[in-house]
Protein backbone atom coordinates (compact mmCIF):
# COMPACT_ATOMS: atom_id res chain seq x y z
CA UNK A 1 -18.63 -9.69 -40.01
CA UNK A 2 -21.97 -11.14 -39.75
CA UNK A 3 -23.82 -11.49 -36.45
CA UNK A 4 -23.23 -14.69 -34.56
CA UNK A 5 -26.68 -15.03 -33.30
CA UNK A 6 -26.03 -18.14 -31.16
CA UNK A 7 -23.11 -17.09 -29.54
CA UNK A 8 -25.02 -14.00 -28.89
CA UNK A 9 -27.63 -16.06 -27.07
CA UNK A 10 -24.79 -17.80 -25.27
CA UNK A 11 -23.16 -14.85 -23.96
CA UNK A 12 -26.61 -13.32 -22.74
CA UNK A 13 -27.71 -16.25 -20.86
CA UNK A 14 -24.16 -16.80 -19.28
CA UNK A 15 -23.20 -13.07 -18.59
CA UNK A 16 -22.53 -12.14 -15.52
CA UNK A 17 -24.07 -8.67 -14.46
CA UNK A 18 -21.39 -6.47 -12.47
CA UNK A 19 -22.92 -4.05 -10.84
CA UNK A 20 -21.46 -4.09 -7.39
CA UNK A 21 -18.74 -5.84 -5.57
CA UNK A 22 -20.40 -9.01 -4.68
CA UNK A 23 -21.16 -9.24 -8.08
CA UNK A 24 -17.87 -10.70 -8.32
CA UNK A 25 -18.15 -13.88 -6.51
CA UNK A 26 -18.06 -15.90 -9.89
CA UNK A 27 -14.74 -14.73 -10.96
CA UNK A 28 -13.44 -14.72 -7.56
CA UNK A 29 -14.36 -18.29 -7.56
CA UNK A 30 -13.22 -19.02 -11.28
CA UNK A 31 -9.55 -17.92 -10.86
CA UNK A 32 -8.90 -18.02 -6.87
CA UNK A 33 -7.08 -21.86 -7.61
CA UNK A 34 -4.53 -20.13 -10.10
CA UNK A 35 -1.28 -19.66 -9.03
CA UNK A 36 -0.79 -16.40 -10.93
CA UNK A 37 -4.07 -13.98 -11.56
CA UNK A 38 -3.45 -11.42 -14.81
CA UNK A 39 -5.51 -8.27 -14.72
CA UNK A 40 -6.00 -6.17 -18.43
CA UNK A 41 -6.83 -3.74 -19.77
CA UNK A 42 -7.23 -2.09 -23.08
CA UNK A 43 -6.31 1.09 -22.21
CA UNK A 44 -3.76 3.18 -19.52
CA UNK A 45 -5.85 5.69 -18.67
CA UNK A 46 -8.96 4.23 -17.96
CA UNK A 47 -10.95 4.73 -14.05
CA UNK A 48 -13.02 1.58 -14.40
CA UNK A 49 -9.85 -0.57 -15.24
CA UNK A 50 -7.95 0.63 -11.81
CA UNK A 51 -10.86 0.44 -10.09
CA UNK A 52 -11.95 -2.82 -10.82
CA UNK A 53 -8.54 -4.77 -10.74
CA UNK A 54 -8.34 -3.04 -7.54
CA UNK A 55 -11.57 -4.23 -6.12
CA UNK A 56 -10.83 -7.95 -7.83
CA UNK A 57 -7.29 -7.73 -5.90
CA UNK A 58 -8.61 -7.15 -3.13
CA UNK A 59 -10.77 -9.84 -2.71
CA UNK A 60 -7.93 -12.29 -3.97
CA UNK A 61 -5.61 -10.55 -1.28
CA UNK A 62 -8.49 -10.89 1.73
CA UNK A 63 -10.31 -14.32 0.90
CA UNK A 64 -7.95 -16.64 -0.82
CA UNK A 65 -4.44 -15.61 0.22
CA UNK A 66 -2.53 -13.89 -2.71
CA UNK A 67 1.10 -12.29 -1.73
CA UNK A 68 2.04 -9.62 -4.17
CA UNK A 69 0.77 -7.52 -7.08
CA UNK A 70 3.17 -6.62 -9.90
CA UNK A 71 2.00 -3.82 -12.63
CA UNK A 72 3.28 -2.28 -15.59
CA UNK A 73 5.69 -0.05 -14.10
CA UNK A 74 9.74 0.37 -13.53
CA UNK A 75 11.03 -1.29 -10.91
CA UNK A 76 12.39 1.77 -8.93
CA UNK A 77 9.29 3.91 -8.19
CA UNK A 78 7.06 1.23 -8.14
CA UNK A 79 9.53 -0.30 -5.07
CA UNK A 80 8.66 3.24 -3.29
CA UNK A 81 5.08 2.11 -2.75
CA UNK A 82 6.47 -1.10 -1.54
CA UNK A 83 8.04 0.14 1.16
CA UNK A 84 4.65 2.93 1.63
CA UNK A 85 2.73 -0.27 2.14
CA UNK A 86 4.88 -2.43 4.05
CA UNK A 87 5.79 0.36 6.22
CA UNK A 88 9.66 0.21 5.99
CA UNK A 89 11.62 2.38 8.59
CA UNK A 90 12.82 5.82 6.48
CA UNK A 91 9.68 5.25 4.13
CA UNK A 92 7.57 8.66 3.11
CA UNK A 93 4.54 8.91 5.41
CA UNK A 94 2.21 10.22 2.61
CA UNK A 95 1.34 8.30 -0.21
CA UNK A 96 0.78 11.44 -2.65
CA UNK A 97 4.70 11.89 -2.22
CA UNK A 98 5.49 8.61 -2.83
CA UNK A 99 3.74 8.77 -5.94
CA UNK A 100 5.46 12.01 -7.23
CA UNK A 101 8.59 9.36 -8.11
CA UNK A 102 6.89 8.63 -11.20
CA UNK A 103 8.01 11.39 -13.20
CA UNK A 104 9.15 9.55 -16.68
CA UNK A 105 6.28 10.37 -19.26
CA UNK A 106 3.29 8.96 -19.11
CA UNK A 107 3.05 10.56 -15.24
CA UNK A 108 -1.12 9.49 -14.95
CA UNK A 109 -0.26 5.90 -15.40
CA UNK A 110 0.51 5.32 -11.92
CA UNK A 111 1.08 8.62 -10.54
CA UNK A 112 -3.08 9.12 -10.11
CA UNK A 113 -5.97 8.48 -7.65
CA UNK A 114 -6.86 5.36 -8.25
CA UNK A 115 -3.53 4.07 -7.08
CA UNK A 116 -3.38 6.34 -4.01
CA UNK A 117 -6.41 5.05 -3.00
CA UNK A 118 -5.66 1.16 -3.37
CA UNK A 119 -2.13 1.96 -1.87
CA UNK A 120 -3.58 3.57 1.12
CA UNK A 121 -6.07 0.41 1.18
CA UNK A 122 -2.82 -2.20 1.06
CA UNK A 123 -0.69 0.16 3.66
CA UNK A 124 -3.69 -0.23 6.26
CA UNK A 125 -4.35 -4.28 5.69
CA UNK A 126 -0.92 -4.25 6.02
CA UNK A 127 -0.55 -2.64 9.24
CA UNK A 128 -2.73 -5.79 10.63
CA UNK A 129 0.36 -8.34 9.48
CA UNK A 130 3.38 -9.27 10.83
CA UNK A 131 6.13 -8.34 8.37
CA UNK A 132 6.88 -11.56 6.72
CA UNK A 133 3.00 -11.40 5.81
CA UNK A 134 2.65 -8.07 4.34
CA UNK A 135 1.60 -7.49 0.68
CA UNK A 136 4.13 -6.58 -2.03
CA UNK A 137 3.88 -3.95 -4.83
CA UNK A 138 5.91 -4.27 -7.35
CA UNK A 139 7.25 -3.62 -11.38
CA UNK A 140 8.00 -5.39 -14.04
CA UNK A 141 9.15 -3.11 -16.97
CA UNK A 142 12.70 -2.67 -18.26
CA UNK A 143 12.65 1.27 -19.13
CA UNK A 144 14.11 2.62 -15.98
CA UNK A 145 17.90 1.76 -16.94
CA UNK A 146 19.15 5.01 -15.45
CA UNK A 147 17.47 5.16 -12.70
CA UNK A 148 18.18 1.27 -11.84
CA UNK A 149 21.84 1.85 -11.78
CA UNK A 150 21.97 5.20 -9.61
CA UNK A 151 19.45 3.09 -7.15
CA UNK A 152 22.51 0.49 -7.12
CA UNK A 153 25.04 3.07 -6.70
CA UNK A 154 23.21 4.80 -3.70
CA UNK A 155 22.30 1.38 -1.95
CA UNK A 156 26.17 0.19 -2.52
CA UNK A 157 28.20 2.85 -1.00
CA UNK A 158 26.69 2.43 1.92
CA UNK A 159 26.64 -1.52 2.14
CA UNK A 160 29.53 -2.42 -0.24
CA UNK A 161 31.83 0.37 -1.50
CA UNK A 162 34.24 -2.25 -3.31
CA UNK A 163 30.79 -3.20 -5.56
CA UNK A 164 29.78 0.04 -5.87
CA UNK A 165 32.66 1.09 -7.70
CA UNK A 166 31.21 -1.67 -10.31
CA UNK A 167 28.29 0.31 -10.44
CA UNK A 168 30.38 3.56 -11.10
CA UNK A 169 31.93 1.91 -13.96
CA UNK A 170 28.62 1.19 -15.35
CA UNK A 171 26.97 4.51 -15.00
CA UNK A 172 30.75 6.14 -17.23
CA UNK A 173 29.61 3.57 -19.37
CA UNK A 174 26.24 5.28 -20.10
CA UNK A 175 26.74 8.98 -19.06
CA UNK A 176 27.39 10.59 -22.63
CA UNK A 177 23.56 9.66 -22.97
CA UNK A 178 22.69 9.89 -19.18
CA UNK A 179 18.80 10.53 -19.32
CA UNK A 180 18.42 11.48 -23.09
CA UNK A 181 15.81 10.32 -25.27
CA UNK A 182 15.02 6.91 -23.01
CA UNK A 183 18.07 5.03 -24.48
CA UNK A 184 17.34 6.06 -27.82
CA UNK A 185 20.88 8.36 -28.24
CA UNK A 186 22.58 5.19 -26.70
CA UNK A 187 21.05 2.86 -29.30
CA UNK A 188 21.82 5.05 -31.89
CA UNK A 189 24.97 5.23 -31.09
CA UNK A 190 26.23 1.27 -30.58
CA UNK A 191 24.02 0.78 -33.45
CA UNK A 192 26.92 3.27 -35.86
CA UNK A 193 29.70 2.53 -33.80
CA UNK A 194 29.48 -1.16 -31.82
CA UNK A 195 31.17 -0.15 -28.74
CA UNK A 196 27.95 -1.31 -25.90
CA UNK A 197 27.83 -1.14 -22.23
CA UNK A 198 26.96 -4.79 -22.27
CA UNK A 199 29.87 -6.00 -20.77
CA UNK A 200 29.81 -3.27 -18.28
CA UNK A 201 26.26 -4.31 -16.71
CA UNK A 202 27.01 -7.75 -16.64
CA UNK A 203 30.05 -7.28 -14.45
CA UNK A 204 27.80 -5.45 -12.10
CA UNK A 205 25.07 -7.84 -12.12
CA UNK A 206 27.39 -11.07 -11.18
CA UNK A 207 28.80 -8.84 -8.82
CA UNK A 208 25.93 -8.58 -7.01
CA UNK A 209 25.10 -11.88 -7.37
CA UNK A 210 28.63 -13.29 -5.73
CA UNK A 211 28.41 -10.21 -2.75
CA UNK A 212 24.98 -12.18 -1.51
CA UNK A 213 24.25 -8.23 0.04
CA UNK A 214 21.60 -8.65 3.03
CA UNK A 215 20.30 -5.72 5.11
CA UNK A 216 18.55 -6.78 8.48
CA UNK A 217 16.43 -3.42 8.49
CA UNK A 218 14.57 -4.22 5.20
CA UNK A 219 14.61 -8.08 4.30
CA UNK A 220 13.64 -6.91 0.29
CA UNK A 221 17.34 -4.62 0.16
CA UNK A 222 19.41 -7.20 -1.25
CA UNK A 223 16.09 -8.26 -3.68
CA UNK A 224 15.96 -4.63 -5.10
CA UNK A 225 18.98 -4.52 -5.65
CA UNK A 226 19.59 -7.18 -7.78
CA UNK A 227 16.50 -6.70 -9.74
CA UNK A 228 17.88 -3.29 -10.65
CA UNK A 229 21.03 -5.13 -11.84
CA UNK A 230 18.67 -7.09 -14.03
CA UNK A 231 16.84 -4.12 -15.16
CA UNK A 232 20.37 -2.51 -16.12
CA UNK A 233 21.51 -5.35 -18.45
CA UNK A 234 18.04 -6.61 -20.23
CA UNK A 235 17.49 -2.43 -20.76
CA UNK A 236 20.43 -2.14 -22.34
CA UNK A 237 19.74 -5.07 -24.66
CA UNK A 238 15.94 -3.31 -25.52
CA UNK A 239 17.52 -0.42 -25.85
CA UNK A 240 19.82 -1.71 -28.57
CA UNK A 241 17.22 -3.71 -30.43
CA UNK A 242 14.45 -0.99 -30.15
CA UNK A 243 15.82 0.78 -33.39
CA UNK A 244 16.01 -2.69 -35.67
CA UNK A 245 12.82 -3.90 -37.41
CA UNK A 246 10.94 -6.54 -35.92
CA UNK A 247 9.71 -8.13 -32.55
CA UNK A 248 13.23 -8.18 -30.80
CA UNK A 249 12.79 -5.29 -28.66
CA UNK A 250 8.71 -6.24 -27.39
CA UNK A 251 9.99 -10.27 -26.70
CA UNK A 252 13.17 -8.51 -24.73
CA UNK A 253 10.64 -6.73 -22.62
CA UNK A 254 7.98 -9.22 -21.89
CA UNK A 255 10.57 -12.16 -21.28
CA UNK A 256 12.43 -9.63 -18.88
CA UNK A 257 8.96 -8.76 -17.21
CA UNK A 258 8.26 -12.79 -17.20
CA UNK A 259 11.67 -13.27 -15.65
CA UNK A 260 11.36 -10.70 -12.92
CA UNK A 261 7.78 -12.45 -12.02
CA UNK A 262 9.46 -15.75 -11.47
CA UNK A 263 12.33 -13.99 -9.31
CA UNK A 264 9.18 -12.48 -7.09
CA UNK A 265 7.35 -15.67 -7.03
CA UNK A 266 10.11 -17.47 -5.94
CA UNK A 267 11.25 -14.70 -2.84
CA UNK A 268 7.67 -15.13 -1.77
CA UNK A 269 8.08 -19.05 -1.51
CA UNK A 270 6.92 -22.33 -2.91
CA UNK A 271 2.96 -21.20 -2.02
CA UNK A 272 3.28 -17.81 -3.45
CA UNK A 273 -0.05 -16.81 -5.41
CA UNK A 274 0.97 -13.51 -7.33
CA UNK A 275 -1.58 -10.82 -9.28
CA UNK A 276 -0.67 -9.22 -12.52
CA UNK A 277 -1.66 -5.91 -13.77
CA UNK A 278 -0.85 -5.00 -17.90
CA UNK A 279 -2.04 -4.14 -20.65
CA UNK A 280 -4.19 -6.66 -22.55
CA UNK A 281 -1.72 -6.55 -25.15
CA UNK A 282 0.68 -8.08 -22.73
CA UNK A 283 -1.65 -10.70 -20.27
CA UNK A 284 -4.16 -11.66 -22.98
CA UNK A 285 -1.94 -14.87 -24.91
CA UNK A 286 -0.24 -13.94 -28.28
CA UNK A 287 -0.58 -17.03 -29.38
CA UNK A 288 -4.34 -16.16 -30.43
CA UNK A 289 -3.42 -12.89 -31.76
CA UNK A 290 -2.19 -11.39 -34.61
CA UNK A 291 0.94 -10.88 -32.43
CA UNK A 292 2.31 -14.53 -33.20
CA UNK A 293 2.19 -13.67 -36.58
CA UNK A 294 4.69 -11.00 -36.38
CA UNK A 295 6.84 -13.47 -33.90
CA UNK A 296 5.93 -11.92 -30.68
CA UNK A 297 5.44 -13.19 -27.74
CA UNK A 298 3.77 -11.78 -24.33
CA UNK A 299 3.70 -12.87 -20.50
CA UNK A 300 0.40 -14.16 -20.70
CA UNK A 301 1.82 -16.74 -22.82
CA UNK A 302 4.87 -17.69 -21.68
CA UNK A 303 3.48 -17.74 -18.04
CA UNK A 304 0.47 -20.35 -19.54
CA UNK A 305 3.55 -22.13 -20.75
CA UNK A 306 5.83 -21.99 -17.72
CA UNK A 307 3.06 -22.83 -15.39
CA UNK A 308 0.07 -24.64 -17.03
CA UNK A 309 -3.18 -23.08 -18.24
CA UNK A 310 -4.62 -24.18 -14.78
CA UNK A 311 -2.20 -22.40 -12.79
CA UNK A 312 -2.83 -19.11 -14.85
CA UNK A 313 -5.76 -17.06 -15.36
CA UNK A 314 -6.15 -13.86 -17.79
CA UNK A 315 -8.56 -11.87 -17.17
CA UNK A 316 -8.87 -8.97 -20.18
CA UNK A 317 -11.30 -5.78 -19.70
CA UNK A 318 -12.64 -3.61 -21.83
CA UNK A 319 -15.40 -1.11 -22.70
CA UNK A 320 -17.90 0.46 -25.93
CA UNK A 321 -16.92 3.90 -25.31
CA UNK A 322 -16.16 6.89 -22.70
CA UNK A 323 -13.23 8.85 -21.89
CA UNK A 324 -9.38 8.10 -21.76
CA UNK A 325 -6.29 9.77 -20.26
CA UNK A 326 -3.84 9.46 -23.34
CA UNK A 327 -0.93 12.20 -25.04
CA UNK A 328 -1.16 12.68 -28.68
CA UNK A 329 2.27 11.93 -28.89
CA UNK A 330 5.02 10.88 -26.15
CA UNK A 331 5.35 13.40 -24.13
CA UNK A 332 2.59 15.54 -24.98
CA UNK A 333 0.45 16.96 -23.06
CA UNK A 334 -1.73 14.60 -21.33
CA UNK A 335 -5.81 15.29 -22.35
CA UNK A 336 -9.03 13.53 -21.79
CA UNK A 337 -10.08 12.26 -24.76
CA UNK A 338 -13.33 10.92 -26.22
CA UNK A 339 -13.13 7.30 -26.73
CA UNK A 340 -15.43 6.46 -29.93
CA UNK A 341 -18.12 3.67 -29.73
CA UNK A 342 -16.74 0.60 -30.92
CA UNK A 343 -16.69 -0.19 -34.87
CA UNK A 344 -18.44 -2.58 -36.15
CA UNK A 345 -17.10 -6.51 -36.47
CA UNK A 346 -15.35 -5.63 -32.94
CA UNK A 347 -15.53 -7.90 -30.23
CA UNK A 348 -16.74 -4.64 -27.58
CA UNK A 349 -19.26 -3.67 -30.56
CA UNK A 350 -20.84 -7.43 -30.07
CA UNK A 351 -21.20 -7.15 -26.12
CA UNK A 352 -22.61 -3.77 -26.52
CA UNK A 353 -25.42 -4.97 -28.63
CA UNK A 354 -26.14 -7.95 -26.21
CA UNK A 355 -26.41 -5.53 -23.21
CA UNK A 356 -25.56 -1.95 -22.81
CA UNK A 357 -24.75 -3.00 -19.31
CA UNK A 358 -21.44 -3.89 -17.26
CA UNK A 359 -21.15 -7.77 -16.92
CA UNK A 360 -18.39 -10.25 -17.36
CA UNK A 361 -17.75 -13.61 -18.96
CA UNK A 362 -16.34 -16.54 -18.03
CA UNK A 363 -14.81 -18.41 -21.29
CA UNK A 364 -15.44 -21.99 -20.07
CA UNK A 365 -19.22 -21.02 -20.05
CA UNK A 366 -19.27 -19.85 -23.79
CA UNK A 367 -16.30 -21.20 -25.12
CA UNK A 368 -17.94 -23.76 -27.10
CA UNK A 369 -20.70 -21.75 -29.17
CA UNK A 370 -17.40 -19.92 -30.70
CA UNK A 371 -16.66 -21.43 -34.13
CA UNK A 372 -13.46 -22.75 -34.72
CA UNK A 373 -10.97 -20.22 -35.17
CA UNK A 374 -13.40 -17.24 -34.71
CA UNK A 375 -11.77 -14.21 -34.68
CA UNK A 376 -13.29 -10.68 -33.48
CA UNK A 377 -11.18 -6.80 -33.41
CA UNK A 378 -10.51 -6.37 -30.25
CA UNK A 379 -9.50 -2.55 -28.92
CA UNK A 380 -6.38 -1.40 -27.39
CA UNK A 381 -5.63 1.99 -27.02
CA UNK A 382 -2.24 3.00 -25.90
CA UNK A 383 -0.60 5.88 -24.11
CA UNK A 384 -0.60 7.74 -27.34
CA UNK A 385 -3.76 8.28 -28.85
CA UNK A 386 -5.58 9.60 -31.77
CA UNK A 387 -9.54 9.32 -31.58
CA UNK A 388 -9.45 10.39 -35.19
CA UNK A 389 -7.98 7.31 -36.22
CA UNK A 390 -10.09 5.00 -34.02
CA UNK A 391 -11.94 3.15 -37.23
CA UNK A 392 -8.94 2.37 -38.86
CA UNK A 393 -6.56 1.04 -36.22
CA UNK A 394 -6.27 0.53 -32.20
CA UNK A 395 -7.75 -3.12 -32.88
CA UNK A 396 -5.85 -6.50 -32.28
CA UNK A 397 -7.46 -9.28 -33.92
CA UNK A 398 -8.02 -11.76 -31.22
CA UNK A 399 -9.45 -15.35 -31.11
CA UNK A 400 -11.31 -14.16 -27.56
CA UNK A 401 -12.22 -17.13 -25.76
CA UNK A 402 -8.95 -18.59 -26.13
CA UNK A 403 -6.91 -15.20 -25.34
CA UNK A 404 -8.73 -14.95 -22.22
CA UNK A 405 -10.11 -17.23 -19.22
CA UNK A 406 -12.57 -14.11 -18.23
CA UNK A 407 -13.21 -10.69 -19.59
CA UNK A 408 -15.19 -7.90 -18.15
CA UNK A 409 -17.15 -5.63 -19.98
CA UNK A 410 -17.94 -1.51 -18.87
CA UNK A 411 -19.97 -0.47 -21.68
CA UNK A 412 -19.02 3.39 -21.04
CA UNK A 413 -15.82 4.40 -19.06
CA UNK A 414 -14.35 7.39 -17.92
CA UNK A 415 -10.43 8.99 -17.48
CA UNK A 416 -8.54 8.33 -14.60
CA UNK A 417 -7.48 10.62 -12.48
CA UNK A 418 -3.84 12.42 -12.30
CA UNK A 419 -2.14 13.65 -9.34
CA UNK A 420 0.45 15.39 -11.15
CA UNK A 421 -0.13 18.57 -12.81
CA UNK A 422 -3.30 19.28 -11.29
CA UNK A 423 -4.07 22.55 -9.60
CA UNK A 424 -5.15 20.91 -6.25
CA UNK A 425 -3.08 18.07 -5.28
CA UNK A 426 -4.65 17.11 -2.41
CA UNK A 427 -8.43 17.19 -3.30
CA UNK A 428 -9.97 13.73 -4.12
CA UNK A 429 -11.72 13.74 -7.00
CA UNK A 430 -15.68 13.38 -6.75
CA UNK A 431 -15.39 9.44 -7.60
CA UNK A 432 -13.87 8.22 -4.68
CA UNK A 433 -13.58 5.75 -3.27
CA UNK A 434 -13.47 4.46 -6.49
CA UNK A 435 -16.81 2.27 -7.23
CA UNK A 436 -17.63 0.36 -10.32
């Protein structure tokens, strides 16, 4: 791809450097109106990415009055550092042992420093609210069937042992594949023999739903609760449609993690203002990917749809090269790796050849010296990861100023940093507090 030597212009004259936390003030001000803020990035093991949708949360949280954050992550662990925060009575008191819950591979995506560090940050503003005013934490994945439906077993015998017997039925459902291969034996087996648990976690959830369970000591119980009944029966369905061809199994996920954000929004009340934190592959909008091709959708779409492009702003990140937290395959090892410079044509290969500085970019600035249709590769490295192979793959092709309201550039980037398997647990690493 040729150089675009005007839009190059553009972006240098409208970039905005990002060098410190003030330096934020334009994209505070940019997507503060929105009624739901997405956060990307194009990898999961990257310090600047944390770091900076921590520092941009922050800000959202202290100056213009957002609720809740919801990430990436199953529902169950992620509702541990809910309670951390919010400072629920039988809650652990240290945040490194709420974070050893995470223990389905990859640990480092949320088990690691960066979080402990913003969790600690959200427990203390919290402290300084009265309980209906406290901050939420949140996820919005679908993996964590098993550990959904033992969560709804545990909560029910103690609230509801006529439901929880439901629940029981469920889990006999499921237990000649309890905790094998993420669903895959389960799959597999429906998929030779169609005999599902479907029916099974359906029951439970409308059971749930007609018990209307409250618990006076912790106003989210009933909330949780649910959502893990939700999590059993749209897990099951990805499970099942993970081994077919095609985009069922992705659309199951991000319309389940779309669903579960409008349940949130709409526990938080009519004003709720909710933050998002995915993968660019999930905020940044399919629908100016190569993703739509292949019929798949993603939340940053269908929440532009459900809500208006006013109401939502995604904002991608990315970086020209560094170091990444990744496995080589799931559930290998986890390694730093080196993260190549970008290739050529790439959208990160462009910005590093304007500056080979951190700044960010707000599309309605530049949008118009894009040509029609202009598309650039755009990186996104997963949990697996294979340097080697950078040149040839990792890269979605992505009409950027349409994907996007804002992006923010790091030219160089470094691994985040894992609390499990490290020889000192309770040493900070030397980056702390976690700066740009």
């Amino acid at each position: 791809m040729q150089k675009d030597w005007n839009l190059m212009d553009t972006i240098q004259s409208n970039k905005h450097s990002l060098q410190d936390e003030k330096d934020l003030d334009a994209l505070i001000k940019h997507i503060c109106d929105a009624k739901i803020v997405m956060l990307g990035e194009a990898s999961h093991g990257t310090h600047e990415y944390y770091a900076g949708r921590a520092l941009i949360s922050r800000r959202l949280i202290e100056e213009k009055g957002f609720n809740f954050i919801t990430v990436e992550g199953d529902w169950p662990p992620c509702y541990q550092i809910n309670r951390f925060i919010k400072n629920y009575v039988g809650r652990q008191k240290d945040i490194q042992e709420v974070l050893q819950v995470f223990d389905r591979w990859p640990t480092w995506m949320w088990a690691n420093w960066e979080i402990a560090a913003f969790s600690w940050w959200l427990h203390q503003y919290n402290l300084k609210h009265v309980p209906l005013n406290r901050i939420g934490f949140y996820g919005l994945d679908v993996y964590s069937l098993w550990e959904s439906l033992q969560a709804i077993v545990n909560y029910l015998e103690k609230e509801d042992p006529e439901a929880a017997s439901v629940a029981k039925q469920a889990i006999r459902c499921f237990e000649p594949y309890w905790e094998k291969d993420d669903g895959q034996q389960y799959a597999w087996a429906t998929y030779l023999v169609p005999k599902t648990c479907e029916n099974q976690v359906i029951e439970l959830l409308q059971t749930i739903q007609a018990k209307m369970l409250h618990d006076d000591t912790d106003i989210e119980a009933r909330l949780s609760t649910e959502q893990n009944a939700w999590v059993a029966v749209n897990a099951e369905r990805y499970y099942r449609a993970m081994i077919k061809p095609g985009p069922d199994s992705w659309n199951i996920r991000d319309y389940h993690m779309m669903e579960t954000l409008n349940r949130l929004l709409q526990f938080h009340g009519k004003e709720a203002k909710a933050i998002v934190w995915e993968h660019n592959t999930h905020i940044g909008d399919a629908r100016f990917t190569d993703m739509q091709d292949d019929g798949m959708i993603n939340i940053g779409q269908l929440a532009r749809e459900q809500y208006g492009d006013q109401a939502v702003k995604l904002v991608g990140l990315g970086s020209y090269q560094g170091t990444v937290m990744a496995g080589r395959s799931w559930g290998a090892k986890q390694e730093i790796m080196q993260v190549p410079t970008a290739r050529e044509g790439s959208w990160e290969k462009l910005l590093h050849d304007i500056s080979p500085d951190n700044f960010y970019l707000l599309m309605d600035e530049i949008r118009d010296s894009f040509g029609s249709g202009t598309v650039y590769d755009h990186r996104a490295i997963g949990v697996v990861y294979h340097p080697e192979r950078e040149h040839y793959g990792n890269y979605v092709p992505s009409q950027i100023a349409n994907r996007y309201d804002a992006f923010v550039y790091y030219d160089e980037t470094q691994a985040l940093h894992p609390i499990k398997h490290e020889k000192k647990l309770t040493k900070m690493p030397e980056t702390y507090p976690w700066n740009f």
